[in-house]
C-alpha atoms as a PDB file:
ATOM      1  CA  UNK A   1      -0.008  -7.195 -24.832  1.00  0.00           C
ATOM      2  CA  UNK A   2       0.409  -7.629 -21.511  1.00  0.00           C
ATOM      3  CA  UNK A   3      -0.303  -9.295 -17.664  1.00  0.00           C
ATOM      4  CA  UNK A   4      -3.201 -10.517 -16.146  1.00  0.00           C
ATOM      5  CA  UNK A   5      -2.509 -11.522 -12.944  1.00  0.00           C
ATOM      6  CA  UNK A   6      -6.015 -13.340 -10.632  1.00  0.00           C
ATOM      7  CA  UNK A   7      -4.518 -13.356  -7.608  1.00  0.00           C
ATOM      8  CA  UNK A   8      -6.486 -15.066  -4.161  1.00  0.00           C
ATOM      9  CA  UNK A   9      -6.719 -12.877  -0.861  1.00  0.00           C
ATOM     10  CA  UNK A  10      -6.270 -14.909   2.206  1.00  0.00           C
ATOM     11  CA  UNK A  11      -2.937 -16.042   2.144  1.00  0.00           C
ATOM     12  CA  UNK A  12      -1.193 -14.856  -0.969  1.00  0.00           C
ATOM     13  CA  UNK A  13      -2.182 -10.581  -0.291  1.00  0.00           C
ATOM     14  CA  UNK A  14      -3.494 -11.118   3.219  1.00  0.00           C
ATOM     15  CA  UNK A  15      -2.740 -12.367   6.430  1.00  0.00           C
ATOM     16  CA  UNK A  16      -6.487 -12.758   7.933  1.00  0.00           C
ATOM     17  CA  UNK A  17      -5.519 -15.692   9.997  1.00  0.00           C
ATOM     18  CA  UNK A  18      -5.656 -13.592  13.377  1.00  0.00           C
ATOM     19  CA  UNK A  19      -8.898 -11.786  12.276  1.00  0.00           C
ATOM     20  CA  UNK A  20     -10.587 -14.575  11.065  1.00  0.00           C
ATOM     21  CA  UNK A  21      -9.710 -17.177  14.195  1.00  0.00           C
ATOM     22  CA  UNK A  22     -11.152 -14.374  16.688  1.00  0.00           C
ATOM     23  CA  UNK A  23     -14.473 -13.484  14.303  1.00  0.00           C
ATOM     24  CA  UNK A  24     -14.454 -17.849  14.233  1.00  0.00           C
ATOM     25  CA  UNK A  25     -14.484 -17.591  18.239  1.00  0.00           C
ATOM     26  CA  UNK A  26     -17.236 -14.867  18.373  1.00  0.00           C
ATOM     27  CA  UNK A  27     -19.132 -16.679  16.331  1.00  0.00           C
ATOM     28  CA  UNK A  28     -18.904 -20.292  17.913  1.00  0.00           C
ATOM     29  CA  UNK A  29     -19.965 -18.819  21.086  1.00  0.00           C
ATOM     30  CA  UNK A  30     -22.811 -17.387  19.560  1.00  0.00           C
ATOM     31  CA  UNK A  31     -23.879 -20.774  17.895  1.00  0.00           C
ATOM     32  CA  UNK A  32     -23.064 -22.900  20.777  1.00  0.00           C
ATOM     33  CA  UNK A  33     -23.283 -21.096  24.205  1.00  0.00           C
ATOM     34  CA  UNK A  34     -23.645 -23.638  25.963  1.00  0.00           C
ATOM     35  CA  UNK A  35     -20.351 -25.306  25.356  1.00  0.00           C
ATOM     36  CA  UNK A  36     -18.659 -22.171  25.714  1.00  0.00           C
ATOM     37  CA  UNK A  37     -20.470 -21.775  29.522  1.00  0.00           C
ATOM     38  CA  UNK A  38     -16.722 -22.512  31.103  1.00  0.00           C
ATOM     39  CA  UNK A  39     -14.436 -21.711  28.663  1.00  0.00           C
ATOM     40  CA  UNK A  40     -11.636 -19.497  30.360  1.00  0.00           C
ATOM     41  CA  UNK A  41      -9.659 -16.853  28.373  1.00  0.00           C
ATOM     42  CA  UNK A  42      -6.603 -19.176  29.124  1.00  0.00           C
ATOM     43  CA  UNK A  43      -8.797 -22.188  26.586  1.00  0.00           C
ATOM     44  CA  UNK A  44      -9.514 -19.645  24.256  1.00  0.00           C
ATOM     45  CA  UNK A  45      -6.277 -17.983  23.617  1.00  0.00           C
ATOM     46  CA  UNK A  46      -5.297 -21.780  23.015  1.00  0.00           C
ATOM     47  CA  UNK A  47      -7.811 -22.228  20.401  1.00  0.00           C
ATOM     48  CA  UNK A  48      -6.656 -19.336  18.550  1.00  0.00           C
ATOM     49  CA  UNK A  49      -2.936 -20.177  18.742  1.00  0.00           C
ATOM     50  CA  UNK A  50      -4.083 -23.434  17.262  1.00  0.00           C
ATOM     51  CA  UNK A  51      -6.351 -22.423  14.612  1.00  0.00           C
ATOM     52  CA  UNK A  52      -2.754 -20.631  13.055  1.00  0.00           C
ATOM     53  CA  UNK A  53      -1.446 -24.455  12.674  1.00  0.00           C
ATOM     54  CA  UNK A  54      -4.932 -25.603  10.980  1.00  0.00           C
ATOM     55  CA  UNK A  55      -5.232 -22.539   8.448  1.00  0.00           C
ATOM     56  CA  UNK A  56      -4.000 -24.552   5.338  1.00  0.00           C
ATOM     57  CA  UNK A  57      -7.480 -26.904   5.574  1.00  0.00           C
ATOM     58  CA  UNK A  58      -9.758 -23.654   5.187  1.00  0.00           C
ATOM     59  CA  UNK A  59     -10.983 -23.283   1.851  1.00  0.00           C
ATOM     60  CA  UNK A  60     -14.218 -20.877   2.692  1.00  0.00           C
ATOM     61  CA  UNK A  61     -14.164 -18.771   6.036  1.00  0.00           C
ATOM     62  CA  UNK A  62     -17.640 -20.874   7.711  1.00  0.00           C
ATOM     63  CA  UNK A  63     -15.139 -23.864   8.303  1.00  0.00           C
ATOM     64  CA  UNK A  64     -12.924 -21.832  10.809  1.00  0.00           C
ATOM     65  CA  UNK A  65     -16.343 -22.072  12.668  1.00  0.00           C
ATOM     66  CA  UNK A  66     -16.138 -25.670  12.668  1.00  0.00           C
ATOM     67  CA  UNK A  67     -12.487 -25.608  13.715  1.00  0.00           C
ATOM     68  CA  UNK A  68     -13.052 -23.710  17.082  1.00  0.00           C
ATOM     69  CA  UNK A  69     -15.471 -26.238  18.104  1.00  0.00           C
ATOM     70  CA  UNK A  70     -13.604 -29.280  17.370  1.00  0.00           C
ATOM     71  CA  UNK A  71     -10.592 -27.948  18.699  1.00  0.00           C
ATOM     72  CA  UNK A  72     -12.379 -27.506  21.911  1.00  0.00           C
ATOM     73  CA  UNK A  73     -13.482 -31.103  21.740  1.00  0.00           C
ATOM     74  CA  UNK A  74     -10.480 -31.752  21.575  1.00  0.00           C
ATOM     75  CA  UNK A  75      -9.321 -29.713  24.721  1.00  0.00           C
ATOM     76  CA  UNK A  76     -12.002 -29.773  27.197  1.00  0.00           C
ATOM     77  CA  UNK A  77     -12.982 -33.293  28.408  1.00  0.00           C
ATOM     78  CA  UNK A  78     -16.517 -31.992  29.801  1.00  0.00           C
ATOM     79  CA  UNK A  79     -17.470 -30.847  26.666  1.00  0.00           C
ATOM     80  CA  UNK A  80     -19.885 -33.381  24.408  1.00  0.00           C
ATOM     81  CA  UNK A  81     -17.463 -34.859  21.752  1.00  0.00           C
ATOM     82  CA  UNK A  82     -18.508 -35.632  18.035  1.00  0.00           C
ATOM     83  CA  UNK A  83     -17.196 -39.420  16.959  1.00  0.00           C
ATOM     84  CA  UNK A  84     -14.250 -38.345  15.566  1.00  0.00           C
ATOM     85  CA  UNK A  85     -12.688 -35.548  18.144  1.00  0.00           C
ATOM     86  CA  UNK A  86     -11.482 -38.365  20.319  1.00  0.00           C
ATOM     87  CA  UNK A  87      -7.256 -38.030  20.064  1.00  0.00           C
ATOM     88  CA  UNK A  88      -7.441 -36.306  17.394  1.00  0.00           C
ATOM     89  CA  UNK A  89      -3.899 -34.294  16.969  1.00  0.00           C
ATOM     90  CA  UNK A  90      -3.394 -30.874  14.305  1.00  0.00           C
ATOM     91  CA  UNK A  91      -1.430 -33.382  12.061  1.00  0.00           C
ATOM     92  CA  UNK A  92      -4.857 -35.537  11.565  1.00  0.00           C
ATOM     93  CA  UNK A  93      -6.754 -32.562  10.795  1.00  0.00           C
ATOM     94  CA  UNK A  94      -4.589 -31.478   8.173  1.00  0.00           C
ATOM     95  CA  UNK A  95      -4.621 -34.878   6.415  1.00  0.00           C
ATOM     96  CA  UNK A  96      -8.030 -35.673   6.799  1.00  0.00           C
ATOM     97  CA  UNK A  97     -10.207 -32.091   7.254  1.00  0.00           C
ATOM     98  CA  UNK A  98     -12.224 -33.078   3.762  1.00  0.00           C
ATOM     99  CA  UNK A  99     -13.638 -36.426   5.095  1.00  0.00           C
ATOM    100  CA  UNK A 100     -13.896 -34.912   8.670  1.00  0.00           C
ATOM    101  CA  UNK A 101     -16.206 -31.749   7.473  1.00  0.00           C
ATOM    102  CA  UNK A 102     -18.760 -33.939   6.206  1.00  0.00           C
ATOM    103  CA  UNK A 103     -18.896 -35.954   9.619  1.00  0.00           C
ATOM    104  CA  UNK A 104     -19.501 -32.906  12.056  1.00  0.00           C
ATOM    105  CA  UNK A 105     -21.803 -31.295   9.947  1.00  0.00           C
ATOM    106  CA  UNK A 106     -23.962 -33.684   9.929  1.00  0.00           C
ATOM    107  CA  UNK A 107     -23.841 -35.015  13.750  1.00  0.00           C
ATOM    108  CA  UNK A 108     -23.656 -31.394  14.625  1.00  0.00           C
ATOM    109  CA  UNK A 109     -26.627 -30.711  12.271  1.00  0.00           C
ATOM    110  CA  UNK A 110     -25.137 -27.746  10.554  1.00  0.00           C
ATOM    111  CA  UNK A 111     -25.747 -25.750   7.323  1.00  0.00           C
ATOM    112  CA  UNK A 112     -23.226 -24.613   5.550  1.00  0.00           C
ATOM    113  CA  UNK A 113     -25.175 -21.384   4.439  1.00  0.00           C
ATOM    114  CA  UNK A 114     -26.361 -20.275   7.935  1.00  0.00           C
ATOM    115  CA  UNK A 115     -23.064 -20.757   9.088  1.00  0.00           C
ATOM    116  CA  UNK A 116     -21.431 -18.441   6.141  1.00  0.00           C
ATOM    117  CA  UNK A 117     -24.423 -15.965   7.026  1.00  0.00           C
ATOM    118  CA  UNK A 118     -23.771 -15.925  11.213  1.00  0.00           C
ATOM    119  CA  UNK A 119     -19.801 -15.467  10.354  1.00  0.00           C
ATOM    120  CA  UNK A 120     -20.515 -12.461   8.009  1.00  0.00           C
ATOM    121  CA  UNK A 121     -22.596 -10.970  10.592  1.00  0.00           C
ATOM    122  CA  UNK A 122     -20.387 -11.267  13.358  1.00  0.00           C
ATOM    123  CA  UNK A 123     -17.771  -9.506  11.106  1.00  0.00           C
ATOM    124  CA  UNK A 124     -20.256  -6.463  10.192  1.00  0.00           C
ATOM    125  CA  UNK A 125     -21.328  -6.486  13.709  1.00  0.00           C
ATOM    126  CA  UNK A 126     -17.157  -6.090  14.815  1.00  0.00           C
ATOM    127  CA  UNK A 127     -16.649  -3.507  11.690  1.00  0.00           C
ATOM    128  CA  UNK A 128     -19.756  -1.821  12.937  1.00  0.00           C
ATOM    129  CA  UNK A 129     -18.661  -1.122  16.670  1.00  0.00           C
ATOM    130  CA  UNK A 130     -14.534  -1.665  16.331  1.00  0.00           C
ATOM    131  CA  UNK A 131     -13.611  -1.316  12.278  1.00  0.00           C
ATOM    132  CA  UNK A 132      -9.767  -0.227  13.436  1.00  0.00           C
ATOM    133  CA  UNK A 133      -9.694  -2.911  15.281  1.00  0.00           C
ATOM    134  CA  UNK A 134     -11.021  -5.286  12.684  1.00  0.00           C
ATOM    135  CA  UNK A 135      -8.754  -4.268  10.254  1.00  0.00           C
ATOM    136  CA  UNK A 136      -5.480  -3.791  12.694  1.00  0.00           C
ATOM    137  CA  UNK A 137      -6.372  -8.182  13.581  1.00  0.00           C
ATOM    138  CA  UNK A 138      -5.379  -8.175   9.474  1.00  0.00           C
ATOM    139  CA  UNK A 139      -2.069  -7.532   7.894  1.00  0.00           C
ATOM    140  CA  UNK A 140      -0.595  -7.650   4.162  1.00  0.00           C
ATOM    141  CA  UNK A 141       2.436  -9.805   3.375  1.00  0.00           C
ATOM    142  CA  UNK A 142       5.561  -7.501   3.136  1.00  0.00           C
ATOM    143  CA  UNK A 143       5.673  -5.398   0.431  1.00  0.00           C
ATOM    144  CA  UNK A 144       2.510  -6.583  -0.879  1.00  0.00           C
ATOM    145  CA  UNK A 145       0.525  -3.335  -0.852  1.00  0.00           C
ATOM    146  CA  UNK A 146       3.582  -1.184  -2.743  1.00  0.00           C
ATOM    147  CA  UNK A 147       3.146  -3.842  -5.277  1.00  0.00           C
ATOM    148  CA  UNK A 148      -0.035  -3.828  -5.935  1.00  0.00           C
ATOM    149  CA  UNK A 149      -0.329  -0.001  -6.184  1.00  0.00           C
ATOM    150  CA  UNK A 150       2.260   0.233  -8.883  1.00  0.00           C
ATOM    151  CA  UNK A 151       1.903  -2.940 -10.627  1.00  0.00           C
ATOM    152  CA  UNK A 152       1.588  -2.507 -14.370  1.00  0.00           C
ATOM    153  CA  UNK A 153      -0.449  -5.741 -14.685  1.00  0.00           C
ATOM    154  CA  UNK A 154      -4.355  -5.988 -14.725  1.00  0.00           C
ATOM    155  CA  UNK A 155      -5.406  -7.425 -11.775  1.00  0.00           C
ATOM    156  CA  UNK A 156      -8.069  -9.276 -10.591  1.00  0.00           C
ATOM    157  CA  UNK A 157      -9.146 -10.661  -7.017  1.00  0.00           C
ATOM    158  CA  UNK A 158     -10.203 -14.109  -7.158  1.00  0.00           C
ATOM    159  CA  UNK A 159     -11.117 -15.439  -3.591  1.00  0.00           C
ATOM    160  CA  UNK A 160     -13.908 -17.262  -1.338  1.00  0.00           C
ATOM    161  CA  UNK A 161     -13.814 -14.159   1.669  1.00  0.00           C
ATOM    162  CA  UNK A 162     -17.060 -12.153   0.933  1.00  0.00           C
ATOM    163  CA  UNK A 163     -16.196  -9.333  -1.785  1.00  0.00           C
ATOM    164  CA  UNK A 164     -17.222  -6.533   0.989  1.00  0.00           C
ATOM    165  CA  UNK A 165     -14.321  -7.378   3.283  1.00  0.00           C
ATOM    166  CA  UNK A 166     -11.697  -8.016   0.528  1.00  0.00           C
ATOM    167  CA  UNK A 167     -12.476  -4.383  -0.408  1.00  0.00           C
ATOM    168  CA  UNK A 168     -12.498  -2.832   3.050  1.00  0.00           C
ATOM    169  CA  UNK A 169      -9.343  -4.032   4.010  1.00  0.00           C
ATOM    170  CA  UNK A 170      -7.897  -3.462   0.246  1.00  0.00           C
ATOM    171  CA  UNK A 171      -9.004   0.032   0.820  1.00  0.00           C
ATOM    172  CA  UNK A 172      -8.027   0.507   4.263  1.00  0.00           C
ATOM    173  CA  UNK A 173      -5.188  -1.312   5.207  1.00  0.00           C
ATOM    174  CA  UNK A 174      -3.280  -1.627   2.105  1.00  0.00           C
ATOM    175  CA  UNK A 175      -4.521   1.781   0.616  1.00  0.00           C
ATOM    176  CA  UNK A 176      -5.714   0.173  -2.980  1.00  0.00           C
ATOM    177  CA  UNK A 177      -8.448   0.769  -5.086  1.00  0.00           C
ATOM    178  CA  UNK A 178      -9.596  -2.078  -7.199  1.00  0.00           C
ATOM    179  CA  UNK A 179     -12.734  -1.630  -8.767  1.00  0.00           C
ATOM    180  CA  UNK A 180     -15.659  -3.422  -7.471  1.00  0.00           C
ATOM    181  CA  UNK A 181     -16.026  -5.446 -10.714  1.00  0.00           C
ATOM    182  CA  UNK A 182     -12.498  -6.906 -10.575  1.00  0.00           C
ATOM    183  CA  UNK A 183     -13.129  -8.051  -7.447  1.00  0.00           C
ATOM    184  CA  UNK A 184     -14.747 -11.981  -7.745  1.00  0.00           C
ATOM    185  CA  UNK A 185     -15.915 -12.701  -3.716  1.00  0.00           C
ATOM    186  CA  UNK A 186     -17.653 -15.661  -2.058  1.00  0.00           C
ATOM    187  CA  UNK A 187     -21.249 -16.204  -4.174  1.00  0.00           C
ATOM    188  CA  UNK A 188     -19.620 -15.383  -7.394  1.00  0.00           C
ATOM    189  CA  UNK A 189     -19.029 -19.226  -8.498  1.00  0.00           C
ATOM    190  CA  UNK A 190     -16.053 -21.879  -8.402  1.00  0.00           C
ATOM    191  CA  UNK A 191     -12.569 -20.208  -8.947  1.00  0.00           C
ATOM    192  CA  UNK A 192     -12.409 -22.407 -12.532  1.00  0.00           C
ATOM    193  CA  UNK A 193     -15.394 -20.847 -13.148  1.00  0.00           C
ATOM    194  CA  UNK A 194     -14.070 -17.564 -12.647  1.00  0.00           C
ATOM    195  CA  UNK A 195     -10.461 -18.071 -14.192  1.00  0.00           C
ATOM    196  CA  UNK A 196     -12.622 -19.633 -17.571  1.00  0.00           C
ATOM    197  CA  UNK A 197     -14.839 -15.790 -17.487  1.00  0.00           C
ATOM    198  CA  UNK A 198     -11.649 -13.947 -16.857  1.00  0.00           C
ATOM    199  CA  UNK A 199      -9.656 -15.666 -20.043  1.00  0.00           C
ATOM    200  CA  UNK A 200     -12.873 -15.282 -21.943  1.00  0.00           C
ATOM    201  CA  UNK A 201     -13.802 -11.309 -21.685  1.00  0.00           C
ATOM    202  CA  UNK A 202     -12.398  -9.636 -25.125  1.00  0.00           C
ATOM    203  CA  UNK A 203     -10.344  -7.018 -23.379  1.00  0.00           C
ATOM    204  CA  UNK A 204      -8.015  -9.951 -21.773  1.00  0.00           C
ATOM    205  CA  UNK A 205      -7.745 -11.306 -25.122  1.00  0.00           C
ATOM    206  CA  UNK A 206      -3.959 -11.366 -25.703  1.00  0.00           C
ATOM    207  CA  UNK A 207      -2.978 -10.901 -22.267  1.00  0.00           C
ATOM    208  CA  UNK A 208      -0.563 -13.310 -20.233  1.00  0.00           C
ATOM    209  CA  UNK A 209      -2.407 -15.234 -17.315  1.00  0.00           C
ATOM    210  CA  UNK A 210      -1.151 -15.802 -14.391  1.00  0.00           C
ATOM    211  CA  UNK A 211      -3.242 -17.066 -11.110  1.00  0.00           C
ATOM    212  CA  UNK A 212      -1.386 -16.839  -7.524  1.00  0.00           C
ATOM    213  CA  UNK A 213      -3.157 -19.181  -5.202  1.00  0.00           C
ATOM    214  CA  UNK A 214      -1.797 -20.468  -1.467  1.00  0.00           C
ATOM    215  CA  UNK A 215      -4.081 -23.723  -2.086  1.00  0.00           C
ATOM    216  CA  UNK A 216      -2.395 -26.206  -3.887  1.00  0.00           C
ATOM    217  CA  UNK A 217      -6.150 -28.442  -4.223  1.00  0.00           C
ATOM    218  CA  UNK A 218      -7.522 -25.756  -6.035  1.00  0.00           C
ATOM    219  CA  UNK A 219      -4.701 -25.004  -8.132  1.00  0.00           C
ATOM    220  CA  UNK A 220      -5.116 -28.948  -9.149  1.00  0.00           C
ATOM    221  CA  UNK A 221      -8.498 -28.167  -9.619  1.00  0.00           C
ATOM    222  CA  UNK A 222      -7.350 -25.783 -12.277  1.00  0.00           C
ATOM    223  CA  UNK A 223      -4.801 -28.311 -14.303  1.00  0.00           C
ATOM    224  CA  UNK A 224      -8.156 -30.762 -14.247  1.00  0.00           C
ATOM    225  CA  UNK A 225      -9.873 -27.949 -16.448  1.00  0.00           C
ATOM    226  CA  UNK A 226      -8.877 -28.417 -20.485  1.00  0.00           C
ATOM    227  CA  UNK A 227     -10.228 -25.037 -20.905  1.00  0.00           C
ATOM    228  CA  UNK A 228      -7.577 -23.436 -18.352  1.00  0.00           C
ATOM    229  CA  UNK A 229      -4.439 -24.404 -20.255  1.00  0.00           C
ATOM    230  CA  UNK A 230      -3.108 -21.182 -21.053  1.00  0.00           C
ATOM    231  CA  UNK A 231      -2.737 -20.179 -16.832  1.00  0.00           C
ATOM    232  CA  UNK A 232       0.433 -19.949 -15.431  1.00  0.00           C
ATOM    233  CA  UNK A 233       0.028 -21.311 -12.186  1.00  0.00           C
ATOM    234  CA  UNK A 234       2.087 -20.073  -8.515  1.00  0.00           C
ATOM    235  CA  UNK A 235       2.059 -21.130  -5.082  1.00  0.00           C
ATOM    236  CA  UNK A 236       2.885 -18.900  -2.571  1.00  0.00           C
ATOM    237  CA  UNK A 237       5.459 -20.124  -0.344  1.00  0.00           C
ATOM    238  CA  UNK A 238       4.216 -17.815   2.100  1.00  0.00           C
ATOM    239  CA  UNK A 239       0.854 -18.654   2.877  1.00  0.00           C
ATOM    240  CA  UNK A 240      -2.088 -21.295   4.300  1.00  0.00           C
ATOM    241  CA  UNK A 241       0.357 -24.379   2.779  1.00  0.00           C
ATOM    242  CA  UNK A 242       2.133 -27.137   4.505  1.00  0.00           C
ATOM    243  CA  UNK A 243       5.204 -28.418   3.999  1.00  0.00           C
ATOM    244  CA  UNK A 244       3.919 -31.733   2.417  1.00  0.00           C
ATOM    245  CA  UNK A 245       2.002 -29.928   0.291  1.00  0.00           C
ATOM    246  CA  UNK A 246       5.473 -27.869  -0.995  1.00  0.00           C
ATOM    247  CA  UNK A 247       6.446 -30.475  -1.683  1.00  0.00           C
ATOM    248  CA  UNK A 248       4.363 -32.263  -3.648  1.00  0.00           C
ATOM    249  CA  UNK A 249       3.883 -29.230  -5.794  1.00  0.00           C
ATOM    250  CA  UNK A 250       7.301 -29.558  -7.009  1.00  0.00           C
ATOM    251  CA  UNK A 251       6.346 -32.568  -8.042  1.00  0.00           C
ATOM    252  CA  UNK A 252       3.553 -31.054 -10.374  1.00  0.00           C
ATOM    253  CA  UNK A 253       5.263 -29.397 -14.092  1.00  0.00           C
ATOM    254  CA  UNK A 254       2.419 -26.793 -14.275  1.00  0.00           C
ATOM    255  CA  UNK A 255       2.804 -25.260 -10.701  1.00  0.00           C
ATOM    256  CA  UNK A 256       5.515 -23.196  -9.603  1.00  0.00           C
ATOM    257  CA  UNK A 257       6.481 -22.527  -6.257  1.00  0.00           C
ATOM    258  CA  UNK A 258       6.872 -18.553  -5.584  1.00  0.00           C
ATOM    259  CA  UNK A 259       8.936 -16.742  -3.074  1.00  0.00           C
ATOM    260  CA  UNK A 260       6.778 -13.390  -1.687  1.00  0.00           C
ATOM    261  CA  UNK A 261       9.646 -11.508  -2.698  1.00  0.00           C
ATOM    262  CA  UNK A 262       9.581 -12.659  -6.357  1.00  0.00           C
ATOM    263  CA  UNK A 263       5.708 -12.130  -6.141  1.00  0.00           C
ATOM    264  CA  UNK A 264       6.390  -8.635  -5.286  1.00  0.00           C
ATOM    265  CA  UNK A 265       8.542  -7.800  -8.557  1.00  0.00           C
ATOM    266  CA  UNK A 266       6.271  -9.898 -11.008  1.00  0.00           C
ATOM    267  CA  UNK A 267       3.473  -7.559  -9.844  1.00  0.00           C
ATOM    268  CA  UNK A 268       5.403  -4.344 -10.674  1.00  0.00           C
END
């Protein structure tokens, strides 16, 4: 008997937020020069600043893309605007980011996958020519990489960053070795589907689940699941979450809300 904790990256083991806004920037310009034409440094250390309040909508790293364009819409008046950039404040995009997606994409006539592809590829292209400083724009949570190199638990990484940079910076920054097959990256399927092979492999058999997530929608996704019963499910406190969102969770008998620190012991 024992613990098998699936545990996501961004958010619960990592904070990517500064990496991933810049490597979002990079990659914007890139996809839209021409926008970007007059864009001072002042502009664009505001868009990163406010891509730190927008975090919680982010579900796979392509939309942080989408959020440094909009929130330039939003900022420069010269720039073209999509229909809905008009007024639009942080608080609307945090309430509404899954109906506006759908909207930009498609007057913006994006695809999701080339969009996924350009934002790897500006991240191997920063590794590449500046990995310390790709992996000093990261940082763990407190006490997060102590915990996972003496936790007694079997642990698995469940997350929608590409498996290649999950490793790196589990390897570099946090000095951890989890083997490459523990490791479940963007490409590998829904997390449900992943939580449902996890539960299923006959070595878990027996073993406690538990399944740390800083997203409460896809922790709701899991409760919708018959099959995923037997998860113990956590929010961390600590990560891409809003207040509202807290708070609702309290409000939901399968969740618990979890302090880092607690985190921290349950993993030793």
């Amino acid at each position: 008997m024992g613990d098998l904790y699936a545990l996501d990256f961004d958010g619960v083991l990592c904070d990517s937020c500064g990496e991933s806004s810049l490597s979002a920037l990079k990659a914007a310009k890139i996809r839209w020069p021409n926008l970007f034409v007059d864009v001072d440094v002042e502009t664009e250390e505001w868009i990163v600043d406010q891509m730190h309040l927008v975090r919680p909508v982010v579900e796979t790293g392509y939309e942080n893309v989408l959020l440094v364009r909009l929130l330039l819409e939003t900022r420069k008046p010269t720039v073209q605007k999509s229909s809905v950039a008009s007024g639009l404040t942080i608080d609307a995009i945090l309430e509404s980011w899954l109906r506006l997606k759908p909207i930009i994409m498609e007057e913006w006539n994006e695809d999701r996958d080339a969009l996924i592809e350009l934002f790897g590829k500006v991240r191997d292209e920063w590794i590449e020519h500046d990995f310390a400083g790709w992996i000093n724009a990261n940082r763990f949570y407190p006490g997060i990489a102590d915990a996972l190199r003496f936790s007694s638990s079997k642990l698995y990484i469940v997350t929608t960053k590409q498996s290649r940079f999950a490793d790196a910076l589990l390897r570099e920054l946090a000095g951890v070795e989890i083997p490459s097959q523990r490791i479940f990256g963007l490409g590998t399927g829904p997390k449900v589907e992943v939580l449902k092979q996890l539960q299923n492999k006959p070595e878990n058999m027996g073993l406690t689940l538990h399944f740390v997530e800083d997203r409460l929608a896809t922790l709701k996704n899991v409760i919708k699941e018959p099959d995923l019963g037997k998860w113990n499910l956590y929010l961390g406190k600590w990560g891409y979450n809003t207040e509202k969102e807290r708070q609702e969770a309290e409000g939901i008998l399968r969740i618990r809300l979890l302090e880092l620190s607690d985190f921290s012991k349950k993993l030793k």
